[in-house]
C-alpha atoms as a PDB file:
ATOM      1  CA  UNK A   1     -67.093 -14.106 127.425  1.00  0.00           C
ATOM      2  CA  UNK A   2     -65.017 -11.393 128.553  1.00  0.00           C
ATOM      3  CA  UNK A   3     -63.715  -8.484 127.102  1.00  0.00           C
ATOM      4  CA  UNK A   4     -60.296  -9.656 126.592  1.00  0.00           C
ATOM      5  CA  UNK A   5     -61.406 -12.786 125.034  1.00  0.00           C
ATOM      6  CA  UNK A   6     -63.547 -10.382 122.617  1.00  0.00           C
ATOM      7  CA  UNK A   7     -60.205  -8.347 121.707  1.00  0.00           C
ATOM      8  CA  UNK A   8     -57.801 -11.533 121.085  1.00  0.00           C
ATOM      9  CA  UNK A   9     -57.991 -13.112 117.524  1.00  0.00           C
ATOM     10  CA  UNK A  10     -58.826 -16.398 117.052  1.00  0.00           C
ATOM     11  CA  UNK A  11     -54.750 -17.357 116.035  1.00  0.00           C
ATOM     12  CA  UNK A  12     -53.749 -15.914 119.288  1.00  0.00           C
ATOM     13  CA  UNK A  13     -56.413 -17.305 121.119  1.00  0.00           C
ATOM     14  CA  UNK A  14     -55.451 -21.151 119.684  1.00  0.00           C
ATOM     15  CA  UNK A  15     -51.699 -20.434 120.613  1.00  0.00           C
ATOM     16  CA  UNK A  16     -52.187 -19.183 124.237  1.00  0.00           C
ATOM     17  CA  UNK A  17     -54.061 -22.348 124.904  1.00  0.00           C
ATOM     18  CA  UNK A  18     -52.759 -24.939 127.510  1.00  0.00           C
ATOM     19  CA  UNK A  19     -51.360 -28.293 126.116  1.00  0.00           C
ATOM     20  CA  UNK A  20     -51.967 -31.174 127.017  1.00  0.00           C
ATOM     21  CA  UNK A  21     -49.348 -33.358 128.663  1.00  0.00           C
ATOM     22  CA  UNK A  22     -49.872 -37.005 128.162  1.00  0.00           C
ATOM     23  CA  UNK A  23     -49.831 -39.248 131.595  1.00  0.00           C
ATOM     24  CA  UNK A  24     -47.602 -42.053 130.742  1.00  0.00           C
ATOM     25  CA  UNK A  25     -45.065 -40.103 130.063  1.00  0.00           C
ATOM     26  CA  UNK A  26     -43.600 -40.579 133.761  1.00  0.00           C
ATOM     27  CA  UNK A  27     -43.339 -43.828 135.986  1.00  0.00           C
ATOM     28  CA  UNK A  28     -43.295 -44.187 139.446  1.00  0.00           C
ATOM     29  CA  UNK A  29     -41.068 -46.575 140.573  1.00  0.00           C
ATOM     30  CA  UNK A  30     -43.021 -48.618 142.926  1.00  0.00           C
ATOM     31  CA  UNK A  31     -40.511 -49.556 145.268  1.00  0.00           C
ATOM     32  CA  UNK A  32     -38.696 -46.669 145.561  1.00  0.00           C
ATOM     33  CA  UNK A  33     -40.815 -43.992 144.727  1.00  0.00           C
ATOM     34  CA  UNK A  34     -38.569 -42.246 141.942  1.00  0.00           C
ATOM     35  CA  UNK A  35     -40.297 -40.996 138.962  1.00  0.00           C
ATOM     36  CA  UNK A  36     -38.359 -41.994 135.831  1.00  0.00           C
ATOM     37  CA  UNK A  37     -38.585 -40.629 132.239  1.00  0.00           C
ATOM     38  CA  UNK A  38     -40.421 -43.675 129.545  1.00  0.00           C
ATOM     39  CA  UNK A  39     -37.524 -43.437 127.105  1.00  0.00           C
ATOM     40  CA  UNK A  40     -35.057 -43.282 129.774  1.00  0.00           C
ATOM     41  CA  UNK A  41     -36.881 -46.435 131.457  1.00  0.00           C
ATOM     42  CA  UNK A  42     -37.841 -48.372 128.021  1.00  0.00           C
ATOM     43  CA  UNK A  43     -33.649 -47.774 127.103  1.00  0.00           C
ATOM     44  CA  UNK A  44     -33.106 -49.373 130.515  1.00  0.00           C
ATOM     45  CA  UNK A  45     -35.135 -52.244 129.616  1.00  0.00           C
ATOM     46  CA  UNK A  46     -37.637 -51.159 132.253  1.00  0.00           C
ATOM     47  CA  UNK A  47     -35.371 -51.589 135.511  1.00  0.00           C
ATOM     48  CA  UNK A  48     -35.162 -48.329 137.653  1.00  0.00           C
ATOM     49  CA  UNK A  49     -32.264 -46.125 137.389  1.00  0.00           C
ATOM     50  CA  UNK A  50     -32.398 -45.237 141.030  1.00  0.00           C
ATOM     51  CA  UNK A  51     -32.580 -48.192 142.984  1.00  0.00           C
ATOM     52  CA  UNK A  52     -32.340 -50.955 140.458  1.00  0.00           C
ATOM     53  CA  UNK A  53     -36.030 -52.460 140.799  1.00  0.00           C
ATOM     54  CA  UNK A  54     -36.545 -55.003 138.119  1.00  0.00           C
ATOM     55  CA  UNK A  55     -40.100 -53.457 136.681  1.00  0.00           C
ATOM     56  CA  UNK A  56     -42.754 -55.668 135.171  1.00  0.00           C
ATOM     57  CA  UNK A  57     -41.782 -56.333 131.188  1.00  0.00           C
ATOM     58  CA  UNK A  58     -44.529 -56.796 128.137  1.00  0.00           C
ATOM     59  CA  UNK A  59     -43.656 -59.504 125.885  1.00  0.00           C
ATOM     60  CA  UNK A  60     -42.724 -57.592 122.700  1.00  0.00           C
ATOM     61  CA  UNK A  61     -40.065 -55.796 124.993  1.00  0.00           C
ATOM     62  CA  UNK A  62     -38.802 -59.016 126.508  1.00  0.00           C
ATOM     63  CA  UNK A  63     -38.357 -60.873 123.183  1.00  0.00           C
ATOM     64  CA  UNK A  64     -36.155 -57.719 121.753  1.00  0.00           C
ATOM     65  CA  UNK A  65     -33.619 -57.887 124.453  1.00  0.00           C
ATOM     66  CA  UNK A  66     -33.526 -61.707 124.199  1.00  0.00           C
ATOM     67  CA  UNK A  67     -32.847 -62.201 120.442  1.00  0.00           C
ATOM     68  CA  UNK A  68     -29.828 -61.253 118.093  1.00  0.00           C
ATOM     69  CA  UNK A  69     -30.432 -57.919 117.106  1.00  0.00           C
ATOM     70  CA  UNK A  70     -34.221 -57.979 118.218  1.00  0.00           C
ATOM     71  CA  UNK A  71     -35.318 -60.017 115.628  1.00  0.00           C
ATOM     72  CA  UNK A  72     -37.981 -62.862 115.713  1.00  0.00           C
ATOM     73  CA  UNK A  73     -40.514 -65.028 114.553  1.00  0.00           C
ATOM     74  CA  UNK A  74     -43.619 -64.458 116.268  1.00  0.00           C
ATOM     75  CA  UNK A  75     -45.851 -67.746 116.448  1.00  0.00           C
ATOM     76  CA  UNK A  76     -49.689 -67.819 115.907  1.00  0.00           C
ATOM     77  CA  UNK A  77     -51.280 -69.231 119.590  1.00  0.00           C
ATOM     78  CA  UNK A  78     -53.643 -71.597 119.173  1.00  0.00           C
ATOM     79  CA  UNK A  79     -57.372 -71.251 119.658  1.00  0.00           C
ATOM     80  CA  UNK A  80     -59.610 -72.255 122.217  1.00  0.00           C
ATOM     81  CA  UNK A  81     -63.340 -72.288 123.019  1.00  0.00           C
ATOM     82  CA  UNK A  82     -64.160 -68.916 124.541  1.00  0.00           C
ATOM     83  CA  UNK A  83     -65.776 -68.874 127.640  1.00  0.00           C
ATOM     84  CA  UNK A  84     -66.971 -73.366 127.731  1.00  0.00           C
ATOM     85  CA  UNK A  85     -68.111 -72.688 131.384  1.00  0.00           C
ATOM     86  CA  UNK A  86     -70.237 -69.666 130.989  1.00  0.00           C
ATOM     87  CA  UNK A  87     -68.228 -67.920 133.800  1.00  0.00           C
ATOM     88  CA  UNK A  88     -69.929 -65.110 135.658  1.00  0.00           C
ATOM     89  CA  UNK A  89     -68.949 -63.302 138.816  1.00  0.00           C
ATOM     90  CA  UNK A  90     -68.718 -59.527 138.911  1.00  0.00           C
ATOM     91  CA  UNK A  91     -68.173 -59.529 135.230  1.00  0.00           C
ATOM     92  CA  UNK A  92     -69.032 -61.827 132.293  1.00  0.00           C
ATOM     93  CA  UNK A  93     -65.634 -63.817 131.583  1.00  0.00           C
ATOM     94  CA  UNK A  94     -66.244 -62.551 128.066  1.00  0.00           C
ATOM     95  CA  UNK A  95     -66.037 -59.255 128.880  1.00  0.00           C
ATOM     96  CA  UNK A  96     -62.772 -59.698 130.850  1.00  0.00           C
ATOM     97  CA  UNK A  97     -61.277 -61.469 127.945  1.00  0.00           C
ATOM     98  CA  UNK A  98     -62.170 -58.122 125.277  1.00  0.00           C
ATOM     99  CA  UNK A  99     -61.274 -55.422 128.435  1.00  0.00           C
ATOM    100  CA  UNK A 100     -57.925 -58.121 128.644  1.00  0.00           C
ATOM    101  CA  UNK A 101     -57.314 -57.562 124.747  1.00  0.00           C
ATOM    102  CA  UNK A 102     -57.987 -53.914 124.287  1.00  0.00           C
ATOM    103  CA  UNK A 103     -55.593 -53.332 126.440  1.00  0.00           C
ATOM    104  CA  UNK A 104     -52.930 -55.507 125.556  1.00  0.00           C
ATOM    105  CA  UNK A 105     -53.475 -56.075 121.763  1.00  0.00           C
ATOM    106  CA  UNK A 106     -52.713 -59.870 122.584  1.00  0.00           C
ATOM    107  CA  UNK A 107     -55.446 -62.614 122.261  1.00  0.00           C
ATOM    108  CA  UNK A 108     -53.940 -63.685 125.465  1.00  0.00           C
ATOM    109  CA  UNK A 109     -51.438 -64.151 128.092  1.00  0.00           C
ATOM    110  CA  UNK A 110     -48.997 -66.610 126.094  1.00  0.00           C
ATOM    111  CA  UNK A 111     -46.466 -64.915 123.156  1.00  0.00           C
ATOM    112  CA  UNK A 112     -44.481 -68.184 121.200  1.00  0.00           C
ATOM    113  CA  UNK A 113     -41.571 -66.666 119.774  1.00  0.00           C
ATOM    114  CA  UNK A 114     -38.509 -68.043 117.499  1.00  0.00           C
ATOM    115  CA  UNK A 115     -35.199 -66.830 117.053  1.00  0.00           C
ATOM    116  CA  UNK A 116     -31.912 -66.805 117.408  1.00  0.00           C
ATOM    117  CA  UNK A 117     -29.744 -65.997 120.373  1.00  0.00           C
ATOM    118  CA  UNK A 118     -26.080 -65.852 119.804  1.00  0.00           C
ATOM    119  CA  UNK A 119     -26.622 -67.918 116.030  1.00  0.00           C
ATOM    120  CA  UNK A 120     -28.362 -70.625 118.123  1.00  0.00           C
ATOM    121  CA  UNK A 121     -32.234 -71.052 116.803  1.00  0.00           C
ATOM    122  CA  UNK A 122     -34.061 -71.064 120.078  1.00  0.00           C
ATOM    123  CA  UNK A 123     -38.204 -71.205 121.177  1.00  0.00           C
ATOM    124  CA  UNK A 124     -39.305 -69.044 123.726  1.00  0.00           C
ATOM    125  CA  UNK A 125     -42.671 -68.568 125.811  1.00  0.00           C
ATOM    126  CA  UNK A 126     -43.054 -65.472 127.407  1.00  0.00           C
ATOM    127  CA  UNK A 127     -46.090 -64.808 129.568  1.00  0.00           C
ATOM    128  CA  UNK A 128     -47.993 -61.608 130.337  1.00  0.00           C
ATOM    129  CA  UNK A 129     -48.785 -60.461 133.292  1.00  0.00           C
ATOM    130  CA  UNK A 130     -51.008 -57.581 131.946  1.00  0.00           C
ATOM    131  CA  UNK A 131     -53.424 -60.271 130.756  1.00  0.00           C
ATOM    132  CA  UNK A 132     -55.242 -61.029 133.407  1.00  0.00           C
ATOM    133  CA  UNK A 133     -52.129 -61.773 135.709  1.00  0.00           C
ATOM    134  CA  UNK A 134     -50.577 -64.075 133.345  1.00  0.00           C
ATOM    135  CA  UNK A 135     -53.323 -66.800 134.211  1.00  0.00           C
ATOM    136  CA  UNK A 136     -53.358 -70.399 132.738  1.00  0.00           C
ATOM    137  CA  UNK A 137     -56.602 -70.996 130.725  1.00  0.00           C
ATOM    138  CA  UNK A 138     -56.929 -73.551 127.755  1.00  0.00           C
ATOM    139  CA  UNK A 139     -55.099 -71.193 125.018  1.00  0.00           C
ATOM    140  CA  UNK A 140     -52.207 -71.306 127.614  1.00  0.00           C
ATOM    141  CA  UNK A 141     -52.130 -74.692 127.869  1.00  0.00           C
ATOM    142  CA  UNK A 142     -52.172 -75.121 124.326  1.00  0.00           C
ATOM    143  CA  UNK A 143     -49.278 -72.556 123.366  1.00  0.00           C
ATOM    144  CA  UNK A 144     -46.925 -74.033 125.970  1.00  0.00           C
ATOM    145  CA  UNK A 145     -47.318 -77.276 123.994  1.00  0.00           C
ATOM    146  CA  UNK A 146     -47.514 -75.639 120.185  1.00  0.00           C
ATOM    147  CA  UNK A 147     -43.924 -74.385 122.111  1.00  0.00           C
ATOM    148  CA  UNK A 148     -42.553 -77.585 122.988  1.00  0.00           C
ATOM    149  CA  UNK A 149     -43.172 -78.749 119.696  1.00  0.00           C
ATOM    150  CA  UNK A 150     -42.139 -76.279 118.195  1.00  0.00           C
ATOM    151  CA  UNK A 151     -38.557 -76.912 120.028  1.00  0.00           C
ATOM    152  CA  UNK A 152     -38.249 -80.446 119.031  1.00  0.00           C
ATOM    153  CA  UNK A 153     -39.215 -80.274 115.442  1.00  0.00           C
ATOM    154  CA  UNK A 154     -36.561 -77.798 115.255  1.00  0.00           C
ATOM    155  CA  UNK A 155     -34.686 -79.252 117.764  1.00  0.00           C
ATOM    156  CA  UNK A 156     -33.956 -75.983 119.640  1.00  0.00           C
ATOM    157  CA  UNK A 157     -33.885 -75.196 122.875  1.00  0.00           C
ATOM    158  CA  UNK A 158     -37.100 -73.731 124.970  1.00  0.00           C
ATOM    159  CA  UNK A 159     -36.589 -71.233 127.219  1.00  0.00           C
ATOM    160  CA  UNK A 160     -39.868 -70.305 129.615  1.00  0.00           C
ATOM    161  CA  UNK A 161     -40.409 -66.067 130.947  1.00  0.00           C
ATOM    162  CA  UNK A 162     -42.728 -67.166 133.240  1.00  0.00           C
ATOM    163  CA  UNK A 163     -45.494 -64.588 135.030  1.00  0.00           C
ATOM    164  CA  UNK A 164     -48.425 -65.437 136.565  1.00  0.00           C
ATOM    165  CA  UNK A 165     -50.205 -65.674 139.566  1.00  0.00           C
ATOM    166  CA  UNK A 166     -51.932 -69.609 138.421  1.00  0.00           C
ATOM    167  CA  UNK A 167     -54.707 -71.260 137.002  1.00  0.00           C
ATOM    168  CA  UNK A 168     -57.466 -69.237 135.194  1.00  0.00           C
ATOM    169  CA  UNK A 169     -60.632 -69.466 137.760  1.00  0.00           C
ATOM    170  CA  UNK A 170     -63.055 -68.557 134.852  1.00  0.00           C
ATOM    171  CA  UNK A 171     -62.396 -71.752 132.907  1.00  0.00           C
ATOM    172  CA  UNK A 172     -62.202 -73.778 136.257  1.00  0.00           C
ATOM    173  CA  UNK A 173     -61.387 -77.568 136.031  1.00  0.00           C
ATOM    174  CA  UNK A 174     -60.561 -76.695 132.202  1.00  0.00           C
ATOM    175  CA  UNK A 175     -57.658 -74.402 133.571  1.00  0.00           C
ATOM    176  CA  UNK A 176     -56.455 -76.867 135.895  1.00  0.00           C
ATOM    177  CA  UNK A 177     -56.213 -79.996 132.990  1.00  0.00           C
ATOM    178  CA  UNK A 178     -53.817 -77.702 131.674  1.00  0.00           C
ATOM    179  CA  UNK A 179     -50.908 -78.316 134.495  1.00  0.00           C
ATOM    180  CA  UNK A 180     -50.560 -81.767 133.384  1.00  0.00           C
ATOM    181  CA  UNK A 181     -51.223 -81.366 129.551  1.00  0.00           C
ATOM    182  CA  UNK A 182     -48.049 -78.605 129.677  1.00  0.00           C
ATOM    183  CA  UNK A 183     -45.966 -80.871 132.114  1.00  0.00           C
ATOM    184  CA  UNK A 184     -46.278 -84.006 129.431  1.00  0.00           C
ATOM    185  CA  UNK A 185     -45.194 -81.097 126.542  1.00  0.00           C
ATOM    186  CA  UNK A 186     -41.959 -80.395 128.760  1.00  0.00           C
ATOM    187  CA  UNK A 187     -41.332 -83.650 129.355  1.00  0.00           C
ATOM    188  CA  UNK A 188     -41.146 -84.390 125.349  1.00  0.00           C
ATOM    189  CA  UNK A 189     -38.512 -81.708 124.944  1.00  0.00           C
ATOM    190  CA  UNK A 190     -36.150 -83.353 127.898  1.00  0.00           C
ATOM    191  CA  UNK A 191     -37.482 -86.639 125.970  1.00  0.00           C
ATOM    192  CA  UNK A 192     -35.505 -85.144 122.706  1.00  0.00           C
ATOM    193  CA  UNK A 193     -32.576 -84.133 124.653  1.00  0.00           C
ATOM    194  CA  UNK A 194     -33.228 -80.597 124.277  1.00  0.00           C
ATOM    195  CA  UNK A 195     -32.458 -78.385 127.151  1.00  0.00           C
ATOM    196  CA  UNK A 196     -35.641 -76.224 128.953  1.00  0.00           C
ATOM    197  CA  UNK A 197     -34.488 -73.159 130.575  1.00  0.00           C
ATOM    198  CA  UNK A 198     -36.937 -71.318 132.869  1.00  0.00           C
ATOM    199  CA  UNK A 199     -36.598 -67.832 133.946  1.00  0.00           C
ATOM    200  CA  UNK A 200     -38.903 -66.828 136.907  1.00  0.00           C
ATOM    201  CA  UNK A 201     -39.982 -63.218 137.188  1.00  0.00           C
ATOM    202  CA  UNK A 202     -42.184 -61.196 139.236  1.00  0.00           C
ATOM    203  CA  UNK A 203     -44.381 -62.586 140.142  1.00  0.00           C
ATOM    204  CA  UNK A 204     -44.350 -66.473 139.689  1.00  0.00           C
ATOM    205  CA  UNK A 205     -47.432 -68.030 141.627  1.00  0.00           C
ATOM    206  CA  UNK A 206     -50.345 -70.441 141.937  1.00  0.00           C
ATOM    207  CA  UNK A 207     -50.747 -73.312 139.320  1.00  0.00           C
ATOM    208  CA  UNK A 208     -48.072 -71.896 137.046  1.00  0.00           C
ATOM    209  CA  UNK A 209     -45.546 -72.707 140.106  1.00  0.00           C
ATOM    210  CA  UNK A 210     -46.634 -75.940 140.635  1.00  0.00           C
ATOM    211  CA  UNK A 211     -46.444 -76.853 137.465  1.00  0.00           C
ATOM    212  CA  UNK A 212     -43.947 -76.212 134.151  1.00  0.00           C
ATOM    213  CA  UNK A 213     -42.366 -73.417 135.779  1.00  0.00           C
ATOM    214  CA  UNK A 214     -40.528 -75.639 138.182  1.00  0.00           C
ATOM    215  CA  UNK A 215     -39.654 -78.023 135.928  1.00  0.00           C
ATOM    216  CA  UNK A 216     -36.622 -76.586 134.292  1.00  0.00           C
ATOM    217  CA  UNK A 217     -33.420 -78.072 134.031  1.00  0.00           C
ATOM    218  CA  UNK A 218     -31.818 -74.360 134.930  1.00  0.00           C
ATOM    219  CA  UNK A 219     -34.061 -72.068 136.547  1.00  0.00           C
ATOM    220  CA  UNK A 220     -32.888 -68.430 136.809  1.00  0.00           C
ATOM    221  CA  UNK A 221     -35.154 -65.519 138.502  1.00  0.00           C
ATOM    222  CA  UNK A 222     -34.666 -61.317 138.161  1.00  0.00           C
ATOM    223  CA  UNK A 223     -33.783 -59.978 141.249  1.00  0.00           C
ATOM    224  CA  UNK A 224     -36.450 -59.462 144.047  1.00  0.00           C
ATOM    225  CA  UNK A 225     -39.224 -61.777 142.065  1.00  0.00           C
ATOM    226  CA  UNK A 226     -41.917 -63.261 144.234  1.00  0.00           C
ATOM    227  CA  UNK A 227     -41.676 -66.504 143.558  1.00  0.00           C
ATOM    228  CA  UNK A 228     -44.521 -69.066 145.390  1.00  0.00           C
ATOM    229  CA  UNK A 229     -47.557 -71.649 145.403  1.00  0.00           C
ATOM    230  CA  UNK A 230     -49.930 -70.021 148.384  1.00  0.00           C
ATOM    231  CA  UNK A 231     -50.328 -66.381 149.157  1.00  0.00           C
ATOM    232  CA  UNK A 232     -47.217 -65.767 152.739  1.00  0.00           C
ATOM    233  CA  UNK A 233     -50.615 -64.474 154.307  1.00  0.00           C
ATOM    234  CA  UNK A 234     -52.521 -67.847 153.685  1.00  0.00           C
ATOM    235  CA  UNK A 235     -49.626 -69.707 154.864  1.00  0.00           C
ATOM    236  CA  UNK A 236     -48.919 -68.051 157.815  1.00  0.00           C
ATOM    237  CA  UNK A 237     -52.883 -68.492 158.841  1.00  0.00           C
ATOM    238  CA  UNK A 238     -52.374 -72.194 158.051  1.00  0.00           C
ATOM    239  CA  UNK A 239     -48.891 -73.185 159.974  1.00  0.00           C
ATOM    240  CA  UNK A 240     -49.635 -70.753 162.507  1.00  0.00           C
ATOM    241  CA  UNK A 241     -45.911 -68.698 162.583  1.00  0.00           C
ATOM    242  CA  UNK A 242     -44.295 -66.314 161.567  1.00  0.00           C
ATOM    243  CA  UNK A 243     -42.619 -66.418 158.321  1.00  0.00           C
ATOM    244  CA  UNK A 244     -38.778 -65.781 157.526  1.00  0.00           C
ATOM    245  CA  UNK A 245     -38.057 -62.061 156.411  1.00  0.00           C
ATOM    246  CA  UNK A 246     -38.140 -62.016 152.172  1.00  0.00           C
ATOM    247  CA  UNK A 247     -40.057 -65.670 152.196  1.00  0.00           C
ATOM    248  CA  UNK A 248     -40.594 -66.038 148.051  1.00  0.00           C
ATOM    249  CA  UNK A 249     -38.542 -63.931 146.979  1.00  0.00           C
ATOM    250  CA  UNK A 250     -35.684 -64.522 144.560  1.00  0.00           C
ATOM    251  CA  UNK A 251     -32.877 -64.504 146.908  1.00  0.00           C
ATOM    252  CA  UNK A 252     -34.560 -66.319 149.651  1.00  0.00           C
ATOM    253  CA  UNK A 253     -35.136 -68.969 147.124  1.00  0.00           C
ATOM    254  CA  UNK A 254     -31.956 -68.998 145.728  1.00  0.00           C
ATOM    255  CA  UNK A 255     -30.402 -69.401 149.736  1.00  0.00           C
ATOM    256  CA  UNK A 256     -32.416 -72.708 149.847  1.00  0.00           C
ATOM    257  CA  UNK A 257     -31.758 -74.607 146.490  1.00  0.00           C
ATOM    258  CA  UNK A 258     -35.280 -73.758 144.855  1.00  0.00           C
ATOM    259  CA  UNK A 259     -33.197 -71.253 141.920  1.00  0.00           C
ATOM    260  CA  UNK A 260     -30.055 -72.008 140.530  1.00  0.00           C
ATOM    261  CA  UNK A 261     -29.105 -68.049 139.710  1.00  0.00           C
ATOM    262  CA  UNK A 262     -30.226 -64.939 139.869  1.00  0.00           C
ATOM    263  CA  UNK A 263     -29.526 -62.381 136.955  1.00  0.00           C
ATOM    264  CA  UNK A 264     -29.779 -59.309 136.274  1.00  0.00           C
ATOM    265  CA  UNK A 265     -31.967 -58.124 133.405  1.00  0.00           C
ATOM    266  CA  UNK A 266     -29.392 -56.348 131.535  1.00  0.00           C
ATOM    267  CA  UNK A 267     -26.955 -59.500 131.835  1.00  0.00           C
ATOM    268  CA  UNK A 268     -30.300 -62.296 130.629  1.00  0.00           C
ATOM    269  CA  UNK A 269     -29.114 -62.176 127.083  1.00  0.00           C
ATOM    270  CA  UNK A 270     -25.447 -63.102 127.662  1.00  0.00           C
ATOM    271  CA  UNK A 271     -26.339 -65.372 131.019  1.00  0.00           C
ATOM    272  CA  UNK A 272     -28.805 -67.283 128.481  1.00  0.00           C
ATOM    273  CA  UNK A 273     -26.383 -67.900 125.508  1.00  0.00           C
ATOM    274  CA  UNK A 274     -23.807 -69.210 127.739  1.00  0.00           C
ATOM    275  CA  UNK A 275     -26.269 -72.061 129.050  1.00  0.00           C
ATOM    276  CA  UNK A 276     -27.699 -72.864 125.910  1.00  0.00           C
ATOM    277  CA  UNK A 277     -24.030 -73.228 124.228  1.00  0.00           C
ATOM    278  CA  UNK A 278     -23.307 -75.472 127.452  1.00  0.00           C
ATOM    279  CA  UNK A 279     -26.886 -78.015 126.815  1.00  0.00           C
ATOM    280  CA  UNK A 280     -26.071 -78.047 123.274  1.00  0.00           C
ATOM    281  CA  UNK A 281     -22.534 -79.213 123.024  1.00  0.00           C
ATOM    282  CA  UNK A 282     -22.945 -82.758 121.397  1.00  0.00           C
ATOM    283  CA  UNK A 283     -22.577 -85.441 124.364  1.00  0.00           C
ATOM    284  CA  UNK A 284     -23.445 -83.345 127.489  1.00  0.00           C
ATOM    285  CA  UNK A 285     -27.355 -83.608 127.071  1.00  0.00           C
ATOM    286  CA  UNK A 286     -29.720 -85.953 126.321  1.00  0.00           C
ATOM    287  CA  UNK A 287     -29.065 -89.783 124.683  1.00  0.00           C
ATOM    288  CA  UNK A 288     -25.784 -90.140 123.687  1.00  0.00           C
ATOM    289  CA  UNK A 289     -27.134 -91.463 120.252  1.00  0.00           C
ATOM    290  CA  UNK A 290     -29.434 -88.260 120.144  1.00  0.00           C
ATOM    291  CA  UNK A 291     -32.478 -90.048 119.409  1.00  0.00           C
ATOM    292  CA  UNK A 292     -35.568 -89.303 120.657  1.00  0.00           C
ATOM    293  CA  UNK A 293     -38.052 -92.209 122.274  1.00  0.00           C
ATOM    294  CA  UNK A 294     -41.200 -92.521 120.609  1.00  0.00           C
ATOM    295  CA  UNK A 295     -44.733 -90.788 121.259  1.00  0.00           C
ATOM    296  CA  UNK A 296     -45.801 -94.373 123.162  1.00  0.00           C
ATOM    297  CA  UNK A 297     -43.177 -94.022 125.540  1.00  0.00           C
ATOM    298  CA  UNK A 298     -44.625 -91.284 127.557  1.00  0.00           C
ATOM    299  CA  UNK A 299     -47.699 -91.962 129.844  1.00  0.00           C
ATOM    300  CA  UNK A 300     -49.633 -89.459 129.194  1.00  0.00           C
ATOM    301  CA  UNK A 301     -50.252 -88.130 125.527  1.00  0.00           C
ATOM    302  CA  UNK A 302     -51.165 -84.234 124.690  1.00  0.00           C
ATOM    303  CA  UNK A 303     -52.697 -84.538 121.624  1.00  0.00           C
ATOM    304  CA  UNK A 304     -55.896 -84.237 123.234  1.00  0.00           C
ATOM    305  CA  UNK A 305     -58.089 -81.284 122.842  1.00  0.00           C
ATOM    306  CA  UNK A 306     -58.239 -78.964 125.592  1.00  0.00           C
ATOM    307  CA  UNK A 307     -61.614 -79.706 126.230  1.00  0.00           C
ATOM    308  CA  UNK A 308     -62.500 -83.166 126.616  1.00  0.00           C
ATOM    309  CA  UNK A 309     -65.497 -84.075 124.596  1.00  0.00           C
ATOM    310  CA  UNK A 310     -68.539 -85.085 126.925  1.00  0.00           C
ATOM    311  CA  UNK A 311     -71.157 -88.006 125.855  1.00  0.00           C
ATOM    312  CA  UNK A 312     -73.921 -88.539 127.136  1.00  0.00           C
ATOM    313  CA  UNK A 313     -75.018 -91.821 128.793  1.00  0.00           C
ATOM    314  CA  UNK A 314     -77.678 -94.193 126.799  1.00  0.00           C
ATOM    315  CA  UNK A 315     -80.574 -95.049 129.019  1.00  0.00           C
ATOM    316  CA  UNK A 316     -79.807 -92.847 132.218  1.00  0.00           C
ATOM    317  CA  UNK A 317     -82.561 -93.030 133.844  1.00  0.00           C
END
């Protein structure tokens, strides 16, 4: 201690002291390098103010700039066995799942919402791509079908915010049984003559792709999304060329019939109620009776579990 410190009171001591300035209180834009103020960014819905990069959105966020007035009916996701396979690499899967959680506050990827857009009651999915990239494990599986049915009880429309870069590798074959349990689930809604709207954004990839995400009846991507199955670098190693400039991105996409639109984020909420007031006129979707077909019309059913029960065989041996 020195001898100024000695002659300066305690009060003056405590108000000469540095503060200290919290770190998210910036963002870089990561295309263009601009830093940009949070309330600034969070007002502009998280797209840059300088070069117009459409920034990753959490779903609370998205579901606010979706709805009339913000408001909405968040729906429980269902539950799942944690962690069937065991899963170990660098990390337990379990302790992915609780790092996953603390720093979302989400139990997991998937966020079933209900609300209204424009008066018209409508069920959206929105996934997270803080969670672990968005992956598709058994709880995913199973809210993209509590969704669908959701939809045609109420007989709304669904609408998908799809990010993810595929199939959960922790939960293995589990993950994958979930491609065709949540194509089935989309297939009842067009069954009900309901309309399912997907909106693609950055990034879109793996399973998820192959899957419900491409099954839309509309599908509309944000500008500049990476939209794909395979990684460009894989695919290149595999076909042995050189791929196109902007291969899976939104616009390249868009050039060769794989998206219908592309809209801006500030324009989603007005691009959306327009299509859903289109599919839901009476007699330009679905039967022209409206009914819906029964369960035992579609080939596969989804009211299994997630995780088939396993017997074992009498007398093996």
């Amino acid at each position: 201690m020195n001898w100024l410190d000695k002659m300066t009171r305690p009060k003056l001591s405590g108000f000469f002291k540095k503060r200290e300035t919290p770190d998210n209180l910036w963002h870089k834009c990561r295309k263009c390098g601009e830093m940009a103020f949070h309330r600034d960014l969070a007002a502009a819905r998280y797209v840059c103010p300088n070069c117009d990069h459409h920034m990753r959105l959490g779903p609370d966020a998205r579901l606010e700039s979706v709805f009339d007035d913000g408001a909405f009916e968040i729906i429980k996701t269902p539950e799942a066995p944690v962690d069937p396979l065991k899963f170990r690499d660098e990390k337990k899967y379990t302790d992915r799942l609780k790092a996953a959680r603390a720093k979302t506050g989400a139990a997991d990827a998937f966020a079933i919402a209900v609300g209204r857009i424009t008066g018209q009651e409508t069920v959206v999915l929105v996934q997270n791509f803080e969670f672990m990239g968005g992956s598709l494990g058994m709880v995913g599986g199973e809210s993209v079908v509590r969704a669908a049915e959701k939809a045609v009880a109420r007989k709304a429309p669904f609408i998908l915010f799809a990010a993810s870069g595929g199939a959960r590798m922790q939960e293995g074959v589990l993950s994958l049984m979930q491609m065709p349990r949540a194509t089935v689930a989309v297939d009842r809604v067009k069954e009900a003559g309901l309309p399912y709207i997907v909106v693609l954004t950055d990034p879109t990839t793996g399973g998820v792709t192959a899957s419900y995400a491409m099954l839309g009846d509309i599908h509309i991507s944000e500008p500049d999304a990476h939209i794909g199955f395979a990684g460009a670098r894989v695919i290149e190693q595999t076909i042995r060329e050189k791929l196109p400039a902007g291969f899976q991105r939104a616009e390249f996409l868009l050039d060769h019939g794989m998206v219908d639109m592309i809209v801006h984020r500030h324009e989603m909420r007005d691009t959306l109620s327009r299509i859903i007031r289109l599919l839901m006129t009476k007699n330009t979707w679905g039967p022209g009776d409206g009914s819906s077909p029964e369960r035992s019309t579609l080939p596969v059913p989804i009211d299994a579990p997630a995780v088939p029960s396993v017997q074992a065989g009498k007398g093996a041996g």
